[in-house]
N, C-alpha and C. Protein backbone atom coordinates (compact mmCIF):
# COMPACT_ATOMS: atom_id res chain seq x y z
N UNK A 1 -2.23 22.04 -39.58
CA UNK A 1 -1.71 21.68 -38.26
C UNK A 1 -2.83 21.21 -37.33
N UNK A 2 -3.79 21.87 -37.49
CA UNK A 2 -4.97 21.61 -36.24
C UNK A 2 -5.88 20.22 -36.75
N UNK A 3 -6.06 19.94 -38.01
CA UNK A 3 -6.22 18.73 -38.58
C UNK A 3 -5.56 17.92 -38.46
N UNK A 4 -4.03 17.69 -38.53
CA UNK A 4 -3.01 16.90 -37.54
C UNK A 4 -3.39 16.30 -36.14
N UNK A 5 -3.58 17.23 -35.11
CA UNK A 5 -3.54 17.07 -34.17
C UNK A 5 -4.91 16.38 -33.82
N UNK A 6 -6.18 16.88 -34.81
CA UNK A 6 -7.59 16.02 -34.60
C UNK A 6 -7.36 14.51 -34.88
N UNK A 7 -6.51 14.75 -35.73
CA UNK A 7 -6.15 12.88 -36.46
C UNK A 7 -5.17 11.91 -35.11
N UNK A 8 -4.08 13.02 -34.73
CA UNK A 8 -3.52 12.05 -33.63
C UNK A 8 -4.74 11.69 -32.55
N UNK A 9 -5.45 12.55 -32.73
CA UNK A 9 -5.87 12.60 -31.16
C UNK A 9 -7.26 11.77 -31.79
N UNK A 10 -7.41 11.20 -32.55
CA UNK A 10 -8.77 10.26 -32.73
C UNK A 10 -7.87 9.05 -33.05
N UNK A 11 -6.78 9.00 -33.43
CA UNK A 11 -5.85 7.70 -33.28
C UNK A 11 -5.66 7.20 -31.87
N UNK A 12 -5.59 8.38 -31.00
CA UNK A 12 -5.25 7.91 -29.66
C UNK A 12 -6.35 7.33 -28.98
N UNK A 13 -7.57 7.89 -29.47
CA UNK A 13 -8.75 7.28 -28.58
C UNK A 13 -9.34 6.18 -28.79
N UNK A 14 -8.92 5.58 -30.67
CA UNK A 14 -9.11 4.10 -30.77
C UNK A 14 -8.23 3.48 -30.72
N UNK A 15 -7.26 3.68 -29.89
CA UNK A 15 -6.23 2.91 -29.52
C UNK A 15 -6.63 2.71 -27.88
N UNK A 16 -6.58 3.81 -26.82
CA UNK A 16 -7.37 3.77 -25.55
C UNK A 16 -8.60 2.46 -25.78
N UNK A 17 -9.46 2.59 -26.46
CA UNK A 17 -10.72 2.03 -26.67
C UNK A 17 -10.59 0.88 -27.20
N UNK A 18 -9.31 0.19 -27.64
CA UNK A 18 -9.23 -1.28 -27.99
C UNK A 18 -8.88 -2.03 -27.05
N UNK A 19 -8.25 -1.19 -26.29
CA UNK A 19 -7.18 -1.76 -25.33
C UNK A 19 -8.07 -2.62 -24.33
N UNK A 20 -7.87 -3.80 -23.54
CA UNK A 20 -8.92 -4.13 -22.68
C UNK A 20 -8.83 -3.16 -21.40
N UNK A 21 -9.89 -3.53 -20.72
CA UNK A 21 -9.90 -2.32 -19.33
C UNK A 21 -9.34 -3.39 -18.60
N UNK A 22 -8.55 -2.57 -17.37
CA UNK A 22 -7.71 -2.72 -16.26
C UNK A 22 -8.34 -4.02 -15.52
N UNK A 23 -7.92 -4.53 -15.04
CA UNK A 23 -8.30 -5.32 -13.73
C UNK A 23 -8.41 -4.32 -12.76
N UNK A 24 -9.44 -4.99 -11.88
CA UNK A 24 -9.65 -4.36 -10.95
C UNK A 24 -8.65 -5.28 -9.69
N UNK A 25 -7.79 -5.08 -9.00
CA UNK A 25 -6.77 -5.76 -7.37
C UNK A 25 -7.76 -6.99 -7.04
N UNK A 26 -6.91 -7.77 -6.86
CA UNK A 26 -7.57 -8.76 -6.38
C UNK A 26 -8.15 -8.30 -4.53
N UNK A 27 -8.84 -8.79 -3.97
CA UNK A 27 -10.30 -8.41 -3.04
C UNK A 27 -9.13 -8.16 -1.71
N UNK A 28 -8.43 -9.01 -1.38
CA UNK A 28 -7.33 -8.95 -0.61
C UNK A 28 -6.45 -8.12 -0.13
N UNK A 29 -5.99 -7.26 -1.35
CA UNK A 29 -5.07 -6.11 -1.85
C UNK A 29 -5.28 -5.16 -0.38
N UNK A 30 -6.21 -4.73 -0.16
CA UNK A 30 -6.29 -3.43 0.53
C UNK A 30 -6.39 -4.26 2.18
N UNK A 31 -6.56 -5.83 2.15
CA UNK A 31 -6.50 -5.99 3.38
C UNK A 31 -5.41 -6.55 4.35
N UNK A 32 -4.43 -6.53 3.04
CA UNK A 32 -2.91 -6.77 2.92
C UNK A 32 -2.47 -5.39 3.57
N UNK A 33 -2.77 -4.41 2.56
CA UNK A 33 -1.81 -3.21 2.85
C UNK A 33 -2.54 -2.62 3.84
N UNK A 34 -3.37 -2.79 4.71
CA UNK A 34 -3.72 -2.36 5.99
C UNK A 34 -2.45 -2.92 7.08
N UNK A 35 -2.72 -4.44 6.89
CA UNK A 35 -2.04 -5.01 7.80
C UNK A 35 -0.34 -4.46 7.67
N UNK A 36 0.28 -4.71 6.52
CA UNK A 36 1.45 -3.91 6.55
C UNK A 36 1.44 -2.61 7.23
N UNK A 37 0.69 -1.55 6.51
CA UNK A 37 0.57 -0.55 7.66
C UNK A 37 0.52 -0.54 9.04
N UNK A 38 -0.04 -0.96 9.66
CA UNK A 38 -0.10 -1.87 10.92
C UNK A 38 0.84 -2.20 11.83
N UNK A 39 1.59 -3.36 11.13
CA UNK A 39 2.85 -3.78 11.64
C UNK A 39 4.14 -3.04 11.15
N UNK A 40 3.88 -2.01 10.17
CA UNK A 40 5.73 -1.66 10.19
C UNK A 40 5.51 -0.10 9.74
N UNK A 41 4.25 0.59 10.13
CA UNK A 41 4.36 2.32 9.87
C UNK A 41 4.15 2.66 11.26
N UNK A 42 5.03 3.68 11.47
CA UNK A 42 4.61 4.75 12.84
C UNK A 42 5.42 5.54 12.50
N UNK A 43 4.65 6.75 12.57
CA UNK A 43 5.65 8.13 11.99
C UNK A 43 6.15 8.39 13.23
N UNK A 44 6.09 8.44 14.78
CA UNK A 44 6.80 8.59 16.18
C UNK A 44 7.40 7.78 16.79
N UNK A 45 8.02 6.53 16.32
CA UNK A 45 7.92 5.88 17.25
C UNK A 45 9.84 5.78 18.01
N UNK A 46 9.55 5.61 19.06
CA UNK A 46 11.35 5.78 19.75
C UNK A 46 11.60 4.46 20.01
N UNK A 47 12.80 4.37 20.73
CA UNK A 47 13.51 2.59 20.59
C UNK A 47 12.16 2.33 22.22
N UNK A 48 12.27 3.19 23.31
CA UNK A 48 11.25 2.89 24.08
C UNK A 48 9.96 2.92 23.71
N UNK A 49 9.26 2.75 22.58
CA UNK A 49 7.97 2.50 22.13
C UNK A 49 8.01 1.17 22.12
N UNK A 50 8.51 0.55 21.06
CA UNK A 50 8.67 -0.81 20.29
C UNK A 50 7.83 -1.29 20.88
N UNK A 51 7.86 -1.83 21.87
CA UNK A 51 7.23 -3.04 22.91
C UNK A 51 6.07 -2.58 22.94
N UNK A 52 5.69 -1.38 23.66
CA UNK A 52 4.26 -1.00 23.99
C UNK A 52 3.62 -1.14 22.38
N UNK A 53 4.14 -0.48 21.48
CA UNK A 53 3.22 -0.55 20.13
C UNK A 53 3.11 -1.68 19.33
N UNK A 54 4.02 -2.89 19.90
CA UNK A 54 3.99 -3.85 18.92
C UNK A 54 2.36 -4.75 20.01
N UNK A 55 2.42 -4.86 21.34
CA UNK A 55 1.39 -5.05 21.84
C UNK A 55 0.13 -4.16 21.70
N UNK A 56 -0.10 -2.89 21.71
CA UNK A 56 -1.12 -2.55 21.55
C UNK A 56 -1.83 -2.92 19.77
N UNK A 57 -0.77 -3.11 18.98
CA UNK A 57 -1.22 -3.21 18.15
C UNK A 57 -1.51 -4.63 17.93
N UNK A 58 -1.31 -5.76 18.23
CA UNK A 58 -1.49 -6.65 17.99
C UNK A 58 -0.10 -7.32 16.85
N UNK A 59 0.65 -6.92 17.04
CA UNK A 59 1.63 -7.89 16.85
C UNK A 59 2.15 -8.79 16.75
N UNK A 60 2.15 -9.89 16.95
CA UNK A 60 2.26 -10.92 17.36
C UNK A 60 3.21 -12.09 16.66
N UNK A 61 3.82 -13.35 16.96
CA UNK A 61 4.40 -14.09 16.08
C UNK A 61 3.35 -15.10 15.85
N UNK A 62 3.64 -15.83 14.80
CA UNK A 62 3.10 -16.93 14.02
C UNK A 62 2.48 -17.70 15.05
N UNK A 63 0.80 -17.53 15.09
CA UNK A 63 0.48 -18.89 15.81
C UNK A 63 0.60 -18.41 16.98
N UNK A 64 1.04 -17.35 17.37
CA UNK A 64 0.97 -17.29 18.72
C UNK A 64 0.17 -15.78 19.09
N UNK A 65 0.27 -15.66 20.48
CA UNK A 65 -0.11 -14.58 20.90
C UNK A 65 0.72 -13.41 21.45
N UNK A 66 2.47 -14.34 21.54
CA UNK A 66 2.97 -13.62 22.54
C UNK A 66 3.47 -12.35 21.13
N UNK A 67 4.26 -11.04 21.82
CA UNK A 67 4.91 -10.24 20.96
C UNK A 67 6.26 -10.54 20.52
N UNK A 68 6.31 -10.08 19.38
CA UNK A 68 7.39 -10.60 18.16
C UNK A 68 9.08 -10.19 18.41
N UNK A 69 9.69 -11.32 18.81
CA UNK A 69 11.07 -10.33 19.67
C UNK A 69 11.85 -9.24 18.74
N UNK A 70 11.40 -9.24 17.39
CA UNK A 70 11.81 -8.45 16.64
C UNK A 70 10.93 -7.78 15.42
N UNK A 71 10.86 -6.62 14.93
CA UNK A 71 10.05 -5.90 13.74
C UNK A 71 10.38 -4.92 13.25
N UNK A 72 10.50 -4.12 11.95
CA UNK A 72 10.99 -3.62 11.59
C UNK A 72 9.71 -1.99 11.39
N UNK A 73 10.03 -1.34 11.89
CA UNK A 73 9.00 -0.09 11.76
C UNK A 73 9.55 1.29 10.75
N UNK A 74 8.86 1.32 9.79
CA UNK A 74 9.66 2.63 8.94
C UNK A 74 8.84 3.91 9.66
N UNK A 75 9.54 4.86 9.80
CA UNK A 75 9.66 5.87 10.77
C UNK A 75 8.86 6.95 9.49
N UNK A 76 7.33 7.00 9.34
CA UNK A 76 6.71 8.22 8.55
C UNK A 76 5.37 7.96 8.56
N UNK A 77 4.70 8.17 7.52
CA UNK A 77 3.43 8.54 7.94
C UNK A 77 2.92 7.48 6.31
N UNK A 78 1.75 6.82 6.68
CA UNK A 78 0.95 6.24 5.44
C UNK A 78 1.11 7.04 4.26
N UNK A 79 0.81 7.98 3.97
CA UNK A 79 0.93 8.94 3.07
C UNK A 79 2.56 9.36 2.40
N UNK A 80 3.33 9.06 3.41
CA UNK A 80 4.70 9.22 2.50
C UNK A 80 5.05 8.22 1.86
């Protein structure tokens, strides 16, 4: 039995070890999911926030500066 299990388990590691290694995210990845975070996480926010947080945060529509008459905010925390 315990010779079994040495054999799976040295099958498994030249199988791990053929395999190519992962890509690493393209460079972007994390400066993407900042910005999402950004514009649509606030674990507090009430219907009287909207406005103030879409300006403090920088919000904005396309090309412009003014704030976005509409956005969608999921109500939790980065971590959930």
């Amino acid at each position: 039995f315990v010779m079994e299990m040495c054999q799976s388990g040295l099958v498994l590691l030249l199988v791990l070890y053929a395999l190519p290694p992962a890509k690493a995210p393209p460079s972007n990845v994390k400066r993407l999911y900042e910005k999402f975070l950004n514009n649509h996480v606030y674990e507090n926010m009430t219907k009287d926030d909207c406005t103030g947080v879409m300006f403090r945060r920088g919000i904005s529509s396309a090309n412009s500066n003014k704030c976005k008459l509409r956005n969608t905010f999921i109500l939790a925390s980065a971590e959930q």
